[in-house]
C-alpha atoms as a PDB file:
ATOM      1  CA  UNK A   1      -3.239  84.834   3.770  1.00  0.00           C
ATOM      2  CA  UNK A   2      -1.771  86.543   6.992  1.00  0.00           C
ATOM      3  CA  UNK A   3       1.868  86.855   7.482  1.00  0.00           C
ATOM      4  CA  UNK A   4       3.382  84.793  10.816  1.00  0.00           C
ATOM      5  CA  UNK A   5       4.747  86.551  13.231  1.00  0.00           C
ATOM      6  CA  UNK A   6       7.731  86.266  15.524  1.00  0.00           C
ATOM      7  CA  UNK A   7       8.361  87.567  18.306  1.00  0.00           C
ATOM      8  CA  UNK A   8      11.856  89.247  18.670  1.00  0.00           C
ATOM      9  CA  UNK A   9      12.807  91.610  21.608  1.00  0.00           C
ATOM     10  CA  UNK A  10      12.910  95.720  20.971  1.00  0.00           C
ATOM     11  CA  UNK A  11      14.588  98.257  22.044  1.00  0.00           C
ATOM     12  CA  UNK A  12      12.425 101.179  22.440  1.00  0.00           C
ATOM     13  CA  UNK A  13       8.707 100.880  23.595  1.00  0.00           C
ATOM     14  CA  UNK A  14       6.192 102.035  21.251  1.00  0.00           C
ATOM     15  CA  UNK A  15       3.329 104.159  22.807  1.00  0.00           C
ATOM     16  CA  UNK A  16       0.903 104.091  19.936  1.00  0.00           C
ATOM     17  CA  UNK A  17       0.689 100.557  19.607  1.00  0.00           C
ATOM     18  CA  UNK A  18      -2.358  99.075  21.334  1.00  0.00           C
ATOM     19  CA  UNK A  19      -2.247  97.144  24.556  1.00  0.00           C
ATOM     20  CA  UNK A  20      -1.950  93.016  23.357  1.00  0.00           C
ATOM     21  CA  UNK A  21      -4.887  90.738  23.540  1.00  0.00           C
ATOM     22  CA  UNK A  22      -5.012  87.187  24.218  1.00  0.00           C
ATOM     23  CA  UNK A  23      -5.464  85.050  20.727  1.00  0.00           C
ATOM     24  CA  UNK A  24      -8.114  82.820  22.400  1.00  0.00           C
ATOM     25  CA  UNK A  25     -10.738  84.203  25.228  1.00  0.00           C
ATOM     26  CA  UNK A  26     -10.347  82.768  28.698  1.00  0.00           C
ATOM     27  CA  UNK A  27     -12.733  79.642  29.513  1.00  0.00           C
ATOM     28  CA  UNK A  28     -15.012  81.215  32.134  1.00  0.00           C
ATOM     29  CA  UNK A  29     -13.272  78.269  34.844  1.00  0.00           C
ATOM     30  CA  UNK A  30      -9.721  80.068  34.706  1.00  0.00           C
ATOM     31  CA  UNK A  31      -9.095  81.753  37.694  1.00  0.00           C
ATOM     32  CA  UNK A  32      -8.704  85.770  36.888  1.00  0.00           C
ATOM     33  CA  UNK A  33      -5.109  86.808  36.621  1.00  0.00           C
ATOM     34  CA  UNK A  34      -4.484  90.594  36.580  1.00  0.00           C
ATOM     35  CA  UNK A  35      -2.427  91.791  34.123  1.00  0.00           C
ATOM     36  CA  UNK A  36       0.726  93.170  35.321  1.00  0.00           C
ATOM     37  CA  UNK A  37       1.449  97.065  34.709  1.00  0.00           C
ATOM     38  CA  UNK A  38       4.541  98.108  32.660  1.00  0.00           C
ATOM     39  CA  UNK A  39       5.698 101.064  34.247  1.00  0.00           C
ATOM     40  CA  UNK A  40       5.492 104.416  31.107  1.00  0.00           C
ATOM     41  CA  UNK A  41       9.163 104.469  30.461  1.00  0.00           C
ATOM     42  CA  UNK A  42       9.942 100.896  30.400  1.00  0.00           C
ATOM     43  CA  UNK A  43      11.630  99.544  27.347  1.00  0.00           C
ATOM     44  CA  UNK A  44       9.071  97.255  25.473  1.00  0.00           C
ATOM     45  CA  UNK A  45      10.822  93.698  24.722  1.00  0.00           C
ATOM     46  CA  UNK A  46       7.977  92.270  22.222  1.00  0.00           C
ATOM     47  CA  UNK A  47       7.559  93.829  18.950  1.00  0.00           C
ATOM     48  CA  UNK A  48       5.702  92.361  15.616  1.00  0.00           C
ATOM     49  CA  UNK A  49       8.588  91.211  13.001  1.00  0.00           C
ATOM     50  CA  UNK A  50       7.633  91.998   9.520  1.00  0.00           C
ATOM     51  CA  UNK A  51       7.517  89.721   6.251  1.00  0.00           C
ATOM     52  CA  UNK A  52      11.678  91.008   5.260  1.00  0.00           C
ATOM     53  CA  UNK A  53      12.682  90.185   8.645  1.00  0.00           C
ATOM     54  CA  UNK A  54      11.030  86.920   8.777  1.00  0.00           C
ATOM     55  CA  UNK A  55      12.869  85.942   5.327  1.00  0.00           C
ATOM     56  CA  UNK A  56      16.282  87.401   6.085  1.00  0.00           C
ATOM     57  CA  UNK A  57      16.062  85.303   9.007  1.00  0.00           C
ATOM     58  CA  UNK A  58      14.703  82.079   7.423  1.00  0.00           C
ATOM     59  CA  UNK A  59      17.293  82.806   4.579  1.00  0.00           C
ATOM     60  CA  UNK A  60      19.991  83.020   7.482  1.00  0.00           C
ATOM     61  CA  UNK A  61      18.968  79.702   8.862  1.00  0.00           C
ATOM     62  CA  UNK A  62      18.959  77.909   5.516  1.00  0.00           C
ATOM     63  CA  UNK A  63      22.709  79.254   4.539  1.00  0.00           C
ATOM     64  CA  UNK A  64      23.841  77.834   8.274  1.00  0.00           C
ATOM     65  CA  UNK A  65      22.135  74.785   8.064  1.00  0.00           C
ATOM     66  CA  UNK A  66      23.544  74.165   4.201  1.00  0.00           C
ATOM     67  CA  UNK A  67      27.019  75.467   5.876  1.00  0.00           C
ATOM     68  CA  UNK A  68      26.552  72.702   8.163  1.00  0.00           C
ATOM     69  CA  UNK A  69      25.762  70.245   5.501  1.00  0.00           C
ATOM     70  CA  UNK A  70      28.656  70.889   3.259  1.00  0.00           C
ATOM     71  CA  UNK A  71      30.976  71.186   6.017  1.00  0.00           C
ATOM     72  CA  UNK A  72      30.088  67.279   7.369  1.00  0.00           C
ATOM     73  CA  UNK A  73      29.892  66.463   3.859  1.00  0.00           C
ATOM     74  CA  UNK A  74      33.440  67.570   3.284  1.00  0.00           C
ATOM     75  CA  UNK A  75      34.941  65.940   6.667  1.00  0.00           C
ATOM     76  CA  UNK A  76      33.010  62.153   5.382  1.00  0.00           C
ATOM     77  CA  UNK A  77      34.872  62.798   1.993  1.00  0.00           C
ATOM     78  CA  UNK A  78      37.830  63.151   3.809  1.00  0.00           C
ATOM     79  CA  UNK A  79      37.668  60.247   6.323  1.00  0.00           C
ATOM     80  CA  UNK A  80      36.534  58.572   3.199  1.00  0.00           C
ATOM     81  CA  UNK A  81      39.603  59.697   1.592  1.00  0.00           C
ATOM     82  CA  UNK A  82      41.859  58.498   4.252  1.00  0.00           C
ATOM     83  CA  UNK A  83      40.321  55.002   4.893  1.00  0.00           C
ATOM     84  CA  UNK A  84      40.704  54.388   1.111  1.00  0.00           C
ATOM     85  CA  UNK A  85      44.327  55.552   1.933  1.00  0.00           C
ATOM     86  CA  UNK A  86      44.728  52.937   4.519  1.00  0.00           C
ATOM     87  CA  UNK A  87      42.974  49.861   2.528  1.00  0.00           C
ATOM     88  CA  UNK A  88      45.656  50.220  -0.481  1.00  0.00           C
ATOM     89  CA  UNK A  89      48.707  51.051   1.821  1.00  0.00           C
ATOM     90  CA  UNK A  90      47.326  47.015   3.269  1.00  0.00           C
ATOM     91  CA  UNK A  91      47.050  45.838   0.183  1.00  0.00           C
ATOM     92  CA  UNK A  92      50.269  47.385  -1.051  1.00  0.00           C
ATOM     93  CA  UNK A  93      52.066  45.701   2.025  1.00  0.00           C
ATOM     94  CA  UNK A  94      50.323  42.615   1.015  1.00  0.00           C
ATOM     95  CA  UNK A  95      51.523  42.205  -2.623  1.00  0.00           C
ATOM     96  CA  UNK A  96      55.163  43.464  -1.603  1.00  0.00           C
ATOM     97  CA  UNK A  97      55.173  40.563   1.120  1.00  0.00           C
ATOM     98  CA  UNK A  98      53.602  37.820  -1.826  1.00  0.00           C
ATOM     99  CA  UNK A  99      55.879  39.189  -4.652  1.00  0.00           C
ATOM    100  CA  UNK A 100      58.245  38.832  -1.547  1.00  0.00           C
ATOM    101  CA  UNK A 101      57.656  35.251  -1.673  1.00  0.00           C
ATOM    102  CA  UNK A 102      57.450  34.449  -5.073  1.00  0.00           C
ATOM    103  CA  UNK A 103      60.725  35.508  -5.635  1.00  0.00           C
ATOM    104  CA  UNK A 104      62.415  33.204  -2.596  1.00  0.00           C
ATOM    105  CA  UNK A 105      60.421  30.659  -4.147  1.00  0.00           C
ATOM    106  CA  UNK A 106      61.781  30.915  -7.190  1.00  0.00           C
ATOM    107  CA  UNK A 107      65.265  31.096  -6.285  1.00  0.00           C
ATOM    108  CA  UNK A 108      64.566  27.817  -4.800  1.00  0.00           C
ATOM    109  CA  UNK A 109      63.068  26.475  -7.180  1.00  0.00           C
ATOM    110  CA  UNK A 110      66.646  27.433  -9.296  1.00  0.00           C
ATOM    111  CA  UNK A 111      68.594  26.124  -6.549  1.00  0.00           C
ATOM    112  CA  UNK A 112      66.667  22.875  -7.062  1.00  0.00           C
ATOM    113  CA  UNK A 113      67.398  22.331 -10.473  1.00  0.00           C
ATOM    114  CA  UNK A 114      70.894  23.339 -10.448  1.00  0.00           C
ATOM    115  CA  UNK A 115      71.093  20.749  -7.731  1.00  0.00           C
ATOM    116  CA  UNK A 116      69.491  17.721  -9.015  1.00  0.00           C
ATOM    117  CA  UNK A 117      71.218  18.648 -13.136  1.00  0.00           C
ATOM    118  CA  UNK A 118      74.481  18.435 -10.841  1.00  0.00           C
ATOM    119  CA  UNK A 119      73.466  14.895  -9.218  1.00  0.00           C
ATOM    120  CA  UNK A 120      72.129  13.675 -12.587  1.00  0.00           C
ATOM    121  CA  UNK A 121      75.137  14.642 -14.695  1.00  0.00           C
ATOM    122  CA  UNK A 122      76.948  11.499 -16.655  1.00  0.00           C
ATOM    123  CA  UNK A 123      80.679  12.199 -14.815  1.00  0.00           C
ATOM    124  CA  UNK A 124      78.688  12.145 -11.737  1.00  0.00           C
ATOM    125  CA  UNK A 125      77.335   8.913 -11.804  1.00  0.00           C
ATOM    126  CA  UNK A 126      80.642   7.526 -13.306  1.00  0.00           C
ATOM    127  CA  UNK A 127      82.614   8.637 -10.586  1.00  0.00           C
ATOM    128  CA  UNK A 128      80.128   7.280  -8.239  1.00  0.00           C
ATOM    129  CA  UNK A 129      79.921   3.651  -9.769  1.00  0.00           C
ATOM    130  CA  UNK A 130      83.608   3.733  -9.904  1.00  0.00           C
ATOM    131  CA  UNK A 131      84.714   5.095  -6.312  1.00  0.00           C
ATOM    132  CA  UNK A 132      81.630   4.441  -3.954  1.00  0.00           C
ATOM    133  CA  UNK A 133      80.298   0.960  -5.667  1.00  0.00           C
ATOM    134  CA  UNK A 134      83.628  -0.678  -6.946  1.00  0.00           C
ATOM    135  CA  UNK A 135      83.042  -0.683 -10.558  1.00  0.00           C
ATOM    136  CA  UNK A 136      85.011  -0.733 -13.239  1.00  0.00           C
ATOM    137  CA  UNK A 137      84.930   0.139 -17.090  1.00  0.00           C
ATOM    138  CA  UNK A 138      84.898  -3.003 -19.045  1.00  0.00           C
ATOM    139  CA  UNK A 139      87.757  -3.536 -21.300  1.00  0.00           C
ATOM    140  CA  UNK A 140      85.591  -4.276 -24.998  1.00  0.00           C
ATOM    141  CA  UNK A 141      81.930  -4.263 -25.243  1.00  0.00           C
ATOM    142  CA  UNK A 142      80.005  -6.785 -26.833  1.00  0.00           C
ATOM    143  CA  UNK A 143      76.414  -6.738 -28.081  1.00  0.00           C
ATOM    144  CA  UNK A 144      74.520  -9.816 -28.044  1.00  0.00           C
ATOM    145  CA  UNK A 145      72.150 -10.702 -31.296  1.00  0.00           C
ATOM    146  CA  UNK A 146      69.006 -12.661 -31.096  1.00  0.00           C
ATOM    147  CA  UNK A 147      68.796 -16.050 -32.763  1.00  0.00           C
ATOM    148  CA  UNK A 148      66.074 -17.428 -35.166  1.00  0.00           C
ATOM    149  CA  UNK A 149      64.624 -20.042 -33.314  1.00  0.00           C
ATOM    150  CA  UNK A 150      62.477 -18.771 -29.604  1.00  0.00           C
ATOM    151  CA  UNK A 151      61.281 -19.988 -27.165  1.00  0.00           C
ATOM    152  CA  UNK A 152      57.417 -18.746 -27.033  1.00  0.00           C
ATOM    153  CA  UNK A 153      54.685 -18.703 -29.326  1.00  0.00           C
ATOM    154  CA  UNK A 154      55.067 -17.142 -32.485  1.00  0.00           C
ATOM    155  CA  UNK A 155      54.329 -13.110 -32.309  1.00  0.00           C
ATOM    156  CA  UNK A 156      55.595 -11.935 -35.554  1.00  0.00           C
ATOM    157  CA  UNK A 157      52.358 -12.621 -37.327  1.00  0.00           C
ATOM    158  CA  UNK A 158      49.910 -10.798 -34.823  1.00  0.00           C
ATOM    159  CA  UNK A 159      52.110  -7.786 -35.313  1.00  0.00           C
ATOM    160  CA  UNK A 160      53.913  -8.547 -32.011  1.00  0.00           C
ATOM    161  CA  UNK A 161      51.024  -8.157 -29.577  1.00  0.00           C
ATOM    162  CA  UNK A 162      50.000 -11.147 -27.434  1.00  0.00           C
ATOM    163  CA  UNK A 163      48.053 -13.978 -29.312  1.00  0.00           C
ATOM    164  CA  UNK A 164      43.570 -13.373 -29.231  1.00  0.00           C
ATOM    165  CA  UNK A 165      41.613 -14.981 -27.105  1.00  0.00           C
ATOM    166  CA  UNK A 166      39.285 -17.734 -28.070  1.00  0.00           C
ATOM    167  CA  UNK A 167      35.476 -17.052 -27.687  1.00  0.00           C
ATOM    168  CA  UNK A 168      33.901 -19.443 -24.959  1.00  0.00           C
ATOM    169  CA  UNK A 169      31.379 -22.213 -25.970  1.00  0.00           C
ATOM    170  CA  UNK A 170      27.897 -20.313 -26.933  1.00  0.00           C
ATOM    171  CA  UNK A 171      29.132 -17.520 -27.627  1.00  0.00           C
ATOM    172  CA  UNK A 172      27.273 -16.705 -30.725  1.00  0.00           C
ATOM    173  CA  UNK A 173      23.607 -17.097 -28.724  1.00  0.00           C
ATOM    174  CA  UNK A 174      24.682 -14.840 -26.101  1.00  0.00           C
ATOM    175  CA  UNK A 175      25.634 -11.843 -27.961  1.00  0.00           C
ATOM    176  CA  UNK A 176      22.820 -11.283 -29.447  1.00  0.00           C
ATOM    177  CA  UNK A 177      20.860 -11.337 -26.210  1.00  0.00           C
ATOM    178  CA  UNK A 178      23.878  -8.517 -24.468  1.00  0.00           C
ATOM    179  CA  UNK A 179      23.439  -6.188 -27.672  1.00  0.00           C
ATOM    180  CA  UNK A 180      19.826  -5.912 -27.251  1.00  0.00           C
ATOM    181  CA  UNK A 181      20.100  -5.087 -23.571  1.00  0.00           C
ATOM    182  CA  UNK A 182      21.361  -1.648 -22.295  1.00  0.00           C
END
């Protein structure tokens, strides 16, 4: 396997190396070009780069382009970093502004009860019957006493529920006929 070659420029000329040759002969249609004379004491600015050369270099290129790699991977970590920065800063805002909320809503909500315990108290609505509506305490209070005999039918019996209802005329050849349908 041959070794590639680059082309790199030089400083000094070399006179023992040969004059270069094309890598593929001219088709016979190309018009003739001359070659152009270097004059003896020229410096030569094409020399043959050898197999060490040719690795340092590739080696070089691989470091920059990994330098380049981790340095763009570093600066998206960081962006990274910063937008995750932002998002729970938002969210932090957020649950200050809710817990914010739940707390006025609370104190409402305490306000709320104090108020209607306070409307709902017994020397409230005393005071009210007495000075607003005219009322008065009574003097004795009596309490009134059912007699035996009443006036509607009979619920002791039933257990004090209304009396049951009579089944209508037929009844017994209809059920059978609504129990054996779905």
């Amino acid at each position: 396997m041959s070794t590639p070659a680059v082309v790199t420029p030089a400083v000094k000329p070399r006179p023992s190396d040969p004059p270069r040759r094309p890598d593929r002969p001219r088709s016979p249609d190309a018009p003739h070009r001359p070659d152009r004379p270097t004059p003896p004491d020229a410096p030569r600015h094409l020399r043959l780069v050898g197999a060490e050369e040719l690795a340092a270099v590739k080696r070089r290129r691989r470091m920059r382009v990994g330098g380049v790699v981790l340095v763009a991977a570093v600066i998206m970590l960081l962006f990274a970093s910063v937008a995750m920065h932002v998002v729970l800063a938002q969210n932090q805002l957020r649950l200050s502004q809710v817990d914010g909320q739940a707390a006025a809503a609370q104190a409402q909500y305490q306000r709320l009860r104090l108020q209607v315990d306070q409307l709902s108290s017994p020397a409230r609505i005393v005071g009210t019957a007495e000075h607003t509506l005219g009322m008065v305490p009574p003097s004795s209070v009596t309490y009134l006493k059912p007699s035996g005999a009443t006036s509607g039918p009979d619920t002791s019996a039933s257990g004090g529920g209304p009396a049951p209802a009579t089944p209508p005329a037929g009844w017994s050849t209809i059920k059978p006929q609504l129990v054996a349908s779905p």
